[in-house]
Protein backbone atom coordinates (compact mmCIF):
# COMPACT_ATOMS: atom_id res chain seq x y z
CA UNK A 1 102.26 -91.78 55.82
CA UNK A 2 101.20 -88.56 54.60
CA UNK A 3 97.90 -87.26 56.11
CA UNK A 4 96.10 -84.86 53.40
CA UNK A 5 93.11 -82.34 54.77
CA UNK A 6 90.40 -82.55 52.20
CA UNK A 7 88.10 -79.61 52.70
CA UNK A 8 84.85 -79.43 50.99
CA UNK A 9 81.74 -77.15 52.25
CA UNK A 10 79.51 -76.82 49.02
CA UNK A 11 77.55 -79.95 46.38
CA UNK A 12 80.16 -79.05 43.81
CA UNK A 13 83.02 -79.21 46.00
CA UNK A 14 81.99 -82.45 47.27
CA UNK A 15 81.26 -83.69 43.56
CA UNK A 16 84.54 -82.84 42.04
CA UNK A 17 86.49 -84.22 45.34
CA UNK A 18 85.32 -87.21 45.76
CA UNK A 19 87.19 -88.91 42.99
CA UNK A 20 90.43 -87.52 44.47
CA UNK A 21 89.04 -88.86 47.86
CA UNK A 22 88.45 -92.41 46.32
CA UNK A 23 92.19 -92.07 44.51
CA UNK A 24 93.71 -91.32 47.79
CA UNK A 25 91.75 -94.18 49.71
CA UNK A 26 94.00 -96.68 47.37
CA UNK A 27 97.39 -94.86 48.01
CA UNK A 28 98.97 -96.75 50.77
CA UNK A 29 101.69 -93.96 51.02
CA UNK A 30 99.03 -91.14 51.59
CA UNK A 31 95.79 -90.26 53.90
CA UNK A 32 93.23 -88.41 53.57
CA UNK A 33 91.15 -86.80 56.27
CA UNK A 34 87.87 -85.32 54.99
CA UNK A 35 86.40 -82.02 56.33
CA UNK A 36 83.25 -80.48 55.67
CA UNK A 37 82.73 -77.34 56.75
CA UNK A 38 78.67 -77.23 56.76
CA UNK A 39 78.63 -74.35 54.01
CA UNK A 40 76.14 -76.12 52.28
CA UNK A 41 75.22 -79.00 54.26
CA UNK A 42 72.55 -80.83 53.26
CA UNK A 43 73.34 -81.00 49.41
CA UNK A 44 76.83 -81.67 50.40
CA UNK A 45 75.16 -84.95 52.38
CA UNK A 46 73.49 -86.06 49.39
CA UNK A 47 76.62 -86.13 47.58
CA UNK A 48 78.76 -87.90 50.40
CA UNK A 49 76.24 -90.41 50.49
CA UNK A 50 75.96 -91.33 46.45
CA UNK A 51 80.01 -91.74 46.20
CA UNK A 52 79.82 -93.70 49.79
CA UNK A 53 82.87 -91.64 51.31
CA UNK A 54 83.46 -90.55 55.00
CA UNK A 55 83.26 -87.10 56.62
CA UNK A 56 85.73 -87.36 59.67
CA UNK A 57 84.83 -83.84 60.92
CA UNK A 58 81.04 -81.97 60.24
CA UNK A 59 82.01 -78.59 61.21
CA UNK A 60 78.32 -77.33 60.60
CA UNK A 61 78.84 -73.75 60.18
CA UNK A 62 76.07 -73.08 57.59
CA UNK A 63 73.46 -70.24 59.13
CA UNK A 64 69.88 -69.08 58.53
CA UNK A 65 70.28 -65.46 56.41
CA UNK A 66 73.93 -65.82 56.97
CA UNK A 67 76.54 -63.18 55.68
CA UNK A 68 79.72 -63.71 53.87
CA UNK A 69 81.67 -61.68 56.30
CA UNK A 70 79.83 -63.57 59.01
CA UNK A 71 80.79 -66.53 57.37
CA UNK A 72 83.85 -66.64 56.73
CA UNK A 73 84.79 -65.38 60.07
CA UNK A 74 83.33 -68.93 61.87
CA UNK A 75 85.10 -70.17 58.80
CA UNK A 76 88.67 -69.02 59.67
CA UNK A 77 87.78 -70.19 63.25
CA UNK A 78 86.58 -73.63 63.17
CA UNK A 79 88.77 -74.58 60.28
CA UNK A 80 91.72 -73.75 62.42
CA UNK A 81 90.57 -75.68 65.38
CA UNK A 82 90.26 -78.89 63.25
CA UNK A 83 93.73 -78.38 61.18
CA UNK A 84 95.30 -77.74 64.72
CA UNK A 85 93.35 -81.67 65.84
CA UNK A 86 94.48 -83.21 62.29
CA UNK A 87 97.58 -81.82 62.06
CA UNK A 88 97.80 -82.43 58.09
CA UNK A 89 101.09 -82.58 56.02
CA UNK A 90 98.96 -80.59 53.15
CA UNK A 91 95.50 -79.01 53.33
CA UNK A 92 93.54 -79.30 49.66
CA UNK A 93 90.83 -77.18 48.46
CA UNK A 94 89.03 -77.08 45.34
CA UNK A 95 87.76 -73.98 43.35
CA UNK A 96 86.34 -70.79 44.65
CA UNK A 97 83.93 -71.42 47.53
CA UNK A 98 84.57 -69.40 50.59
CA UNK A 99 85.18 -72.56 52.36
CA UNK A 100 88.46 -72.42 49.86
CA UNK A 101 89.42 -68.95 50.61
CA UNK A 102 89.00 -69.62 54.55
CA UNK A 103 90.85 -73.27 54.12
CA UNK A 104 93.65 -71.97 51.94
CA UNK A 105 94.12 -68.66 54.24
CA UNK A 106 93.91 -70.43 57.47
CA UNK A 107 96.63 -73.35 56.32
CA UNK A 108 98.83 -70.11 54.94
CA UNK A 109 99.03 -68.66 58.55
CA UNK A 110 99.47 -72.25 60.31
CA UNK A 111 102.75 -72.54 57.48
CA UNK A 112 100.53 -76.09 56.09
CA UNK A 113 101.02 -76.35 52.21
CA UNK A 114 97.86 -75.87 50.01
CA UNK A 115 96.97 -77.91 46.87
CA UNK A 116 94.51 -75.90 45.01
CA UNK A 117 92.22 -78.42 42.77
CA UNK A 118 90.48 -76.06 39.65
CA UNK A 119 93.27 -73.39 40.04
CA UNK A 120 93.80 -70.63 37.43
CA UNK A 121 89.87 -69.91 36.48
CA UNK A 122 89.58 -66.42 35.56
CA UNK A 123 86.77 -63.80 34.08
CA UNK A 124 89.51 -61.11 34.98
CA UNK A 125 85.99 -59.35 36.74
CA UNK A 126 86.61 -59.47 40.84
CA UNK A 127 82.50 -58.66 40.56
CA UNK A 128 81.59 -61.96 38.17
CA UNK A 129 81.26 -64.10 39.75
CA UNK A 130 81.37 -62.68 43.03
CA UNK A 131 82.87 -63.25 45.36
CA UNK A 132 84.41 -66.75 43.38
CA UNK A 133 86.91 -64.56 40.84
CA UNK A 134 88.40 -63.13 44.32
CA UNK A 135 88.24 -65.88 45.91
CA UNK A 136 90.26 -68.35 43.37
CA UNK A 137 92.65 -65.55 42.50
CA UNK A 138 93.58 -64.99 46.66
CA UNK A 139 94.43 -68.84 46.96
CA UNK A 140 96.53 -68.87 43.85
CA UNK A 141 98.85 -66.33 45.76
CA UNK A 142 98.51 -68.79 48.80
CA UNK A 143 98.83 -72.20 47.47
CA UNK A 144 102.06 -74.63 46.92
CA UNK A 145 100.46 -76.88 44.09
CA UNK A 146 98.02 -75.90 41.79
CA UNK A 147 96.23 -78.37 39.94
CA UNK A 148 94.77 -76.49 36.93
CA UNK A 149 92.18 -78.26 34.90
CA UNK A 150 93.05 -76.71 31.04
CA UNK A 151 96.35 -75.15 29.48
CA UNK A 152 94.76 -72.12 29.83
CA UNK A 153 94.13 -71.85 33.33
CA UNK A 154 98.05 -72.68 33.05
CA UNK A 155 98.65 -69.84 31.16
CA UNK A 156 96.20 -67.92 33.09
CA UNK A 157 98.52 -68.60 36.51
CA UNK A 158 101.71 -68.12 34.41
CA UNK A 159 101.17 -64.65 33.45
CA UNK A 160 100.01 -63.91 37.50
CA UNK A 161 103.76 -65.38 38.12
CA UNK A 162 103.14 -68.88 39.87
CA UNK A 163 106.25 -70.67 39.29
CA UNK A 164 105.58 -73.14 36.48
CA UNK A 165 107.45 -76.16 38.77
CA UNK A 166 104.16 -75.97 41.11
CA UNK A 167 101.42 -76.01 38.35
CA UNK A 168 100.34 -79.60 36.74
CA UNK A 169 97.76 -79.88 34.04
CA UNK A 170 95.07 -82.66 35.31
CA UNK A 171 91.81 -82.32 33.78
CA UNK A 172 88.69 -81.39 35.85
CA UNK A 173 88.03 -83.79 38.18
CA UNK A 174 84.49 -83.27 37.45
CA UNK A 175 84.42 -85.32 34.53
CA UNK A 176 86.01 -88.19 36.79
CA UNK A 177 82.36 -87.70 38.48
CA UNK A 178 80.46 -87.84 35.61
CA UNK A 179 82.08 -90.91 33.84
CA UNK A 180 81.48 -93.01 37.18
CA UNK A 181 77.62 -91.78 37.73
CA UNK A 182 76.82 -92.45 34.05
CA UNK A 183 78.49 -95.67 34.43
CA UNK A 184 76.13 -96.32 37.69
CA UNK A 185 73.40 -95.51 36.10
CA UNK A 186 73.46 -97.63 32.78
CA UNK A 187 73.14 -100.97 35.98
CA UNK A 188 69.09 -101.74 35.69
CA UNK A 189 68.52 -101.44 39.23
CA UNK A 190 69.95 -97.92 39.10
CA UNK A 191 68.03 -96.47 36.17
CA UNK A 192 65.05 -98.41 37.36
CA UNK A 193 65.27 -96.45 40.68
CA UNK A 194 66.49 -93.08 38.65
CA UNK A 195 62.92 -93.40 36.73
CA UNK A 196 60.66 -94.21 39.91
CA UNK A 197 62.21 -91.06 41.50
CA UNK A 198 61.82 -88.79 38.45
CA UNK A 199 58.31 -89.82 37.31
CA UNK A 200 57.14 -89.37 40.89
CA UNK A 201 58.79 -85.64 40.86
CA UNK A 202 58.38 -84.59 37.12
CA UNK A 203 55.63 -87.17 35.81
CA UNK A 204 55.82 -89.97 34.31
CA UNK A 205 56.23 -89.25 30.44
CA UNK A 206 59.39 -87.45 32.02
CA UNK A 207 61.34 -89.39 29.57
CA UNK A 208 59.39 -89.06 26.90
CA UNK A 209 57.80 -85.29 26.54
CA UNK A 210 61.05 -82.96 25.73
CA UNK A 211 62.35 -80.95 28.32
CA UNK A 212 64.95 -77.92 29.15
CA UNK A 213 67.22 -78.17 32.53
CA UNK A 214 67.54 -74.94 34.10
CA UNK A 215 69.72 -73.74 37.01
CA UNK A 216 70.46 -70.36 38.04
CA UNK A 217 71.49 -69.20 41.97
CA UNK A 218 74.70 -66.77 41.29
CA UNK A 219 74.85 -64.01 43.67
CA UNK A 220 75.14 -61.18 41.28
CA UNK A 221 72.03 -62.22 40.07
CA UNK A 222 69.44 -61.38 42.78
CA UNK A 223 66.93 -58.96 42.15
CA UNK A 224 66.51 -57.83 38.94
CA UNK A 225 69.06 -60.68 37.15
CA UNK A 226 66.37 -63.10 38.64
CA UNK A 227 63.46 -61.15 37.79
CA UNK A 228 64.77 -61.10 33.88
CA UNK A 229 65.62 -64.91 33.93
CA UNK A 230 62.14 -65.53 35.16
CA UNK A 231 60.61 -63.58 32.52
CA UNK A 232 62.32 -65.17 29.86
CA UNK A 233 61.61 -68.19 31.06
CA UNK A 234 58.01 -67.36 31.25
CA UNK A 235 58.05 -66.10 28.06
CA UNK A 236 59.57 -69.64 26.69
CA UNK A 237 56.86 -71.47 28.60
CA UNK A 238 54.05 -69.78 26.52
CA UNK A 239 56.27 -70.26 23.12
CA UNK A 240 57.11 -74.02 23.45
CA UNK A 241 54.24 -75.35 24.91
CA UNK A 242 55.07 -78.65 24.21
CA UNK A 243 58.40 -78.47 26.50
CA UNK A 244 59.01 -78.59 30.06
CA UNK A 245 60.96 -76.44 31.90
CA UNK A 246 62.41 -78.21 34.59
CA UNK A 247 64.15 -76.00 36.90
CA UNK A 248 66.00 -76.93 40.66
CA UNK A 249 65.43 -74.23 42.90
CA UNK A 250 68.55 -73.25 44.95
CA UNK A 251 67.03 -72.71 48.72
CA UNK A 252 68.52 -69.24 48.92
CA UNK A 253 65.72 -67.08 49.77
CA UNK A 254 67.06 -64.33 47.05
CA UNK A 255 66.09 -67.28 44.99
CA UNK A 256 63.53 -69.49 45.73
CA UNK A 257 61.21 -66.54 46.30
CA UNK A 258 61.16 -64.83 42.92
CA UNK A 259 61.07 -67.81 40.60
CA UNK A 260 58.27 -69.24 42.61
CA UNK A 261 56.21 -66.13 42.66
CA UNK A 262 57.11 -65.90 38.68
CA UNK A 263 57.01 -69.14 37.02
CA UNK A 264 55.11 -71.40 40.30
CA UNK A 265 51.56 -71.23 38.31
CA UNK A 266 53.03 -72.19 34.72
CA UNK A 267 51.28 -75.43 33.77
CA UNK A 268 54.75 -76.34 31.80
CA UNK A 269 57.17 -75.32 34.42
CA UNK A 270 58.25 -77.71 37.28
CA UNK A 271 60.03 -76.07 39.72
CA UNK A 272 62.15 -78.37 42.20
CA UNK A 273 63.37 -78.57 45.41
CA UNK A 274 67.88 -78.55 45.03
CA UNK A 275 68.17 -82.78 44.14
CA UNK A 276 70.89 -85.28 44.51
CA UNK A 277 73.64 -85.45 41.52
CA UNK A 278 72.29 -88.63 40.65
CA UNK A 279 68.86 -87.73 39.26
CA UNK A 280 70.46 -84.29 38.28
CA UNK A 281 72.71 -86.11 36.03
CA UNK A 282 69.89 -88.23 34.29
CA UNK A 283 67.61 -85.26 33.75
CA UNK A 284 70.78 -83.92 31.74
CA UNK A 285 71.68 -86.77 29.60
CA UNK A 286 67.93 -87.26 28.48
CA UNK A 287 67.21 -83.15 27.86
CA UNK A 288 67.46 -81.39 25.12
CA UNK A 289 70.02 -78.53 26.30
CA UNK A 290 70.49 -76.86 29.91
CA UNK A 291 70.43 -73.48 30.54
CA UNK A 292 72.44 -72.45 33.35
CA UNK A 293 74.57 -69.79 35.87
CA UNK A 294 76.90 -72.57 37.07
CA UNK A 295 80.47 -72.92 36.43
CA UNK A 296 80.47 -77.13 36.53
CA UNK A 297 77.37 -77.80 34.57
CA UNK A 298 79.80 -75.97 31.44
CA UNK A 299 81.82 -78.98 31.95
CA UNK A 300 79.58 -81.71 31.92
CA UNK A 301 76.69 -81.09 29.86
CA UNK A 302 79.15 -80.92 26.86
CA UNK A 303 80.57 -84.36 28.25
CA UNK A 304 76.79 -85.57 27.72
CA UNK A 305 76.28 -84.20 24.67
CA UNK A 306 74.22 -81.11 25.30
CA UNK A 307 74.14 -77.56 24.56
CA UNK A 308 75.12 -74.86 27.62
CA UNK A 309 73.85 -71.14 27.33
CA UNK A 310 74.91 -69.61 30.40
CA UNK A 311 73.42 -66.49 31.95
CA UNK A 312 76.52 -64.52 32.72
CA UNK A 313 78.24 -62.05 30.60
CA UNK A 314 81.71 -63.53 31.41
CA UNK A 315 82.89 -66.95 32.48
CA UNK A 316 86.11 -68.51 33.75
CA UNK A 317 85.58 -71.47 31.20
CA UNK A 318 86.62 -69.80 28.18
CA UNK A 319 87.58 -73.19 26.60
CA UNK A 320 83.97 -73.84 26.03
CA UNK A 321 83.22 -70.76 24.18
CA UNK A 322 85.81 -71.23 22.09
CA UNK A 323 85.02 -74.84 21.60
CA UNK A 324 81.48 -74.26 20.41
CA UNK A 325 79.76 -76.56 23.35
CA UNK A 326 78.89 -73.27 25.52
CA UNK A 327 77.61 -69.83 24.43
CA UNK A 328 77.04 -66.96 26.72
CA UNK A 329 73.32 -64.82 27.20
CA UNK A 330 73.85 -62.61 29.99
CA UNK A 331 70.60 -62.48 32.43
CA UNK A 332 69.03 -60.59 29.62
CA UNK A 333 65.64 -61.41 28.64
CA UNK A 334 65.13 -61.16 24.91
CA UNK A 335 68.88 -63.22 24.40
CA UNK A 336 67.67 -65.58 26.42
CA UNK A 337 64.78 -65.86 24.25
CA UNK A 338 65.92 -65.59 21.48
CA UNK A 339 69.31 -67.66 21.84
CA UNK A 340 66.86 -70.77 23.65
CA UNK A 341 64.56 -70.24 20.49
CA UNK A 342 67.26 -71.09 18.00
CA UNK A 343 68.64 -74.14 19.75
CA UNK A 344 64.62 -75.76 19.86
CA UNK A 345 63.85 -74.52 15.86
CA UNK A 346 66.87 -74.65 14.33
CA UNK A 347 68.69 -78.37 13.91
CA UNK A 348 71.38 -77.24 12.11
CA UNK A 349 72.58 -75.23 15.32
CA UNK A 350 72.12 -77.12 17.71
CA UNK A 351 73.64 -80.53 16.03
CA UNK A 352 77.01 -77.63 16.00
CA UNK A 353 77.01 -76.93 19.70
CA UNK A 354 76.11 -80.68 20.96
CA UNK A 355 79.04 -82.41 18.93
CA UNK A 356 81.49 -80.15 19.97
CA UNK A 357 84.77 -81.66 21.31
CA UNK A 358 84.67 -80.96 25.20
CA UNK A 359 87.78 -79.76 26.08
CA UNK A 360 87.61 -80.31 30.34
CA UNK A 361 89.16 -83.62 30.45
CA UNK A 362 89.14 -87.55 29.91
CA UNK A 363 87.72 -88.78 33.19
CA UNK A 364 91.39 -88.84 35.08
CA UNK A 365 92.45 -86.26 36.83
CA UNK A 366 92.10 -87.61 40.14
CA UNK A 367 95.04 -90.45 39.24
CA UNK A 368 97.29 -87.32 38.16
CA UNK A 369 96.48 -84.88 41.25
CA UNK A 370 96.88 -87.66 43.38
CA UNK A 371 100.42 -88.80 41.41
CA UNK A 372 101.40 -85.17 41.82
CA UNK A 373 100.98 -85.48 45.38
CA UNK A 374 103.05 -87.90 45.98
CA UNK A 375 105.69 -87.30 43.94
CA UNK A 376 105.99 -83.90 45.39
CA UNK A 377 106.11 -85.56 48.88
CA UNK A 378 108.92 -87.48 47.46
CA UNK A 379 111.02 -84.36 46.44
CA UNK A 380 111.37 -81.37 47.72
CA UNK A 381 108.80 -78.70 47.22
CA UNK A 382 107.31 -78.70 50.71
CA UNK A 383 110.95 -78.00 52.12
């Protein structure tokens, strides 16, 4: 029996992991021994608890106002007092969290293998996002197999010189997610209980009155990134009157603060505490597009149908620019605007970007990661 460490500190972490969890659960050849390092604890919770898996160690590291130097030291730390209790045959991380710098870095010194789930994202910008571009690129020069989720994050490793034996194409895991929440939530007594929690929170012509999804929390955004997303989004508010603008509000301080003070007295603007995947993923089937700073929301609001225009100037997910599901508007007011505007007026471009071919996946890339895994057990790459 081969024992795997699972590490996972963050929501998406804990989203895109859990179908691997749940593959290796039914492999009676391999273990898997769940770790959460606390990063991001309580929306990590929510997620543990919709997909009904076990944490076997809570490190709880997350801290009030804490640094990412002061992180990742208690990182480094505690992740190498638990790896030294588990004693895993392979540690596995997925993406760019500092949870998977720290958990690929620590099983490098302890001479552990490292599976890297998401592997090969690049902007080719160590600043956007920061720290995640230097994060993902350190593990790729750490880790044994690298599960990358698109031929271009293949290529993307092949030119850095990974040795093409150790890379395997999966899909993003994410989708595995998606497929099995919308699945959930088509049984009555789920969407029954999706709708009592989302009229109580949004109202109850939720459904009904059309609506925009917004996220935004990325680092290099605070201060005036925030203030210009705010003001576009006020400025949207006052132009579509008829819409809401239903935006989660990450707890960061460097967040929470300015879009409250900006957009908390707009009449069509309902801002939200951070909510579970499960009512996240409803409120993005039934909108009408999402605009966004995250990196997994690229790929699977395309999966659902909808438009993406993410405020960064770069993103790791080229294939969706290319494809036509995702566009790029920078934190920049008036594109924002004016890019928002032409998706709401203008059918013609929006029908283009929502039935787009998403190209992140059909739903199993858990069954191949976890194939890969054993199969490399079987031979000899950990020798």
């Amino acid at each position: 029996m081969r024992r795997i460490a699972v590490l996972m500190g963050t929501r998406p972490e804990g989203i895109k992991l859990a179908p691997v969890v749940a593959q290796l659960a039914e492999a009676p050849d391999l273990e898997a021994v769940v770790v959460s390092t606390g990063q991001h604890r309580e929306m990590l919770r929510q997620v543990v608890d919709l997909f009904g898996f076990t944490v076997d160690h809570d490190l709880d590291l997350m801290r009030p106002g804490q640094t990412l130097a002061g992180l990742t030291a208690r990182l480094m730390d505690g992740i190498d007092e638990v790896l030294t209790a588990i004693e895993p045959d392979l540690v596995l991380v997925q993406g760019d969290t500092t949870t998977v710098l720290c958990g690929a870095l620590t099983a490098f010194y302890r001479g552990t293998p490292v599976g890297h789930v998401e592997a090969g994202l690049r902007t080719g910008d160590l600043q956007a996002p920061f720290p995640e571009e230097a994060n993902r690129t350190i593990v790729s020069r750490l880790a044994t197999l690298h599960f990358a989720p698109t031929r271009t994050a293949e290529e993307n490793l092949r030119r850095e010189g990974v040795d093409p034996a150790s890379i395997e194409v999966t899909g993003n895991t994410v989708i595995d997610a998606l497929h099995l929440e919308v699945a959930r939530q088509r049984e009555p007594a789920v969407a029954r209980a999706i709708d009592a929690s989302l009229s109580a929170l949004v109202g109850p012509d939720w459904r009904e009155r059309p609506y925009v999804l917004v996220t935004g929390h990325r680092r290099e955004r605070f201060g005036e990134g925030f203030e210009a997303i705010c003001q576009a989004l006020a400025d949207l508010s006052a132009r579509f009157e008829d819409h809401r603008w239903i935006y989660p509000v990450h707890l960061n301080p460097n967040v929470h603060g300015p879009v409250h003070e900006r957009l908390g007295s707009r009449p069509n603007v309902t801002l939200l505490e951070p909510m579970d995947y499960r009512l996240f993923v409803a409120l993005m089937t039934h909108g009408r597009l999402v605009l966004t700073d995250s990196g997994g929301i690229q790929e699977e609001a395309p999966a659902l149908g909808k438009p993406v225009l993410v405020m960064r100037e770069t993103t790791e997910r080229p294939e969706g620019v290319a494809a036509g599901t995702v566009r790029l508007v920078g934190a920049d007011r008036e594109r924002i605007v004016s890019s928002v505007s032409e998706l709401l007026t203008d059918r013609t471009a929006y029908d283009r970007m929502a039935t787009a071919v998403n190209p992140y996946g059909d739903g199993t890339a858990a069954a191949r990661i976890v194939e890969r895994l054993r199969t490399a057990f079987a031979g000899d790459i950990f020798r």
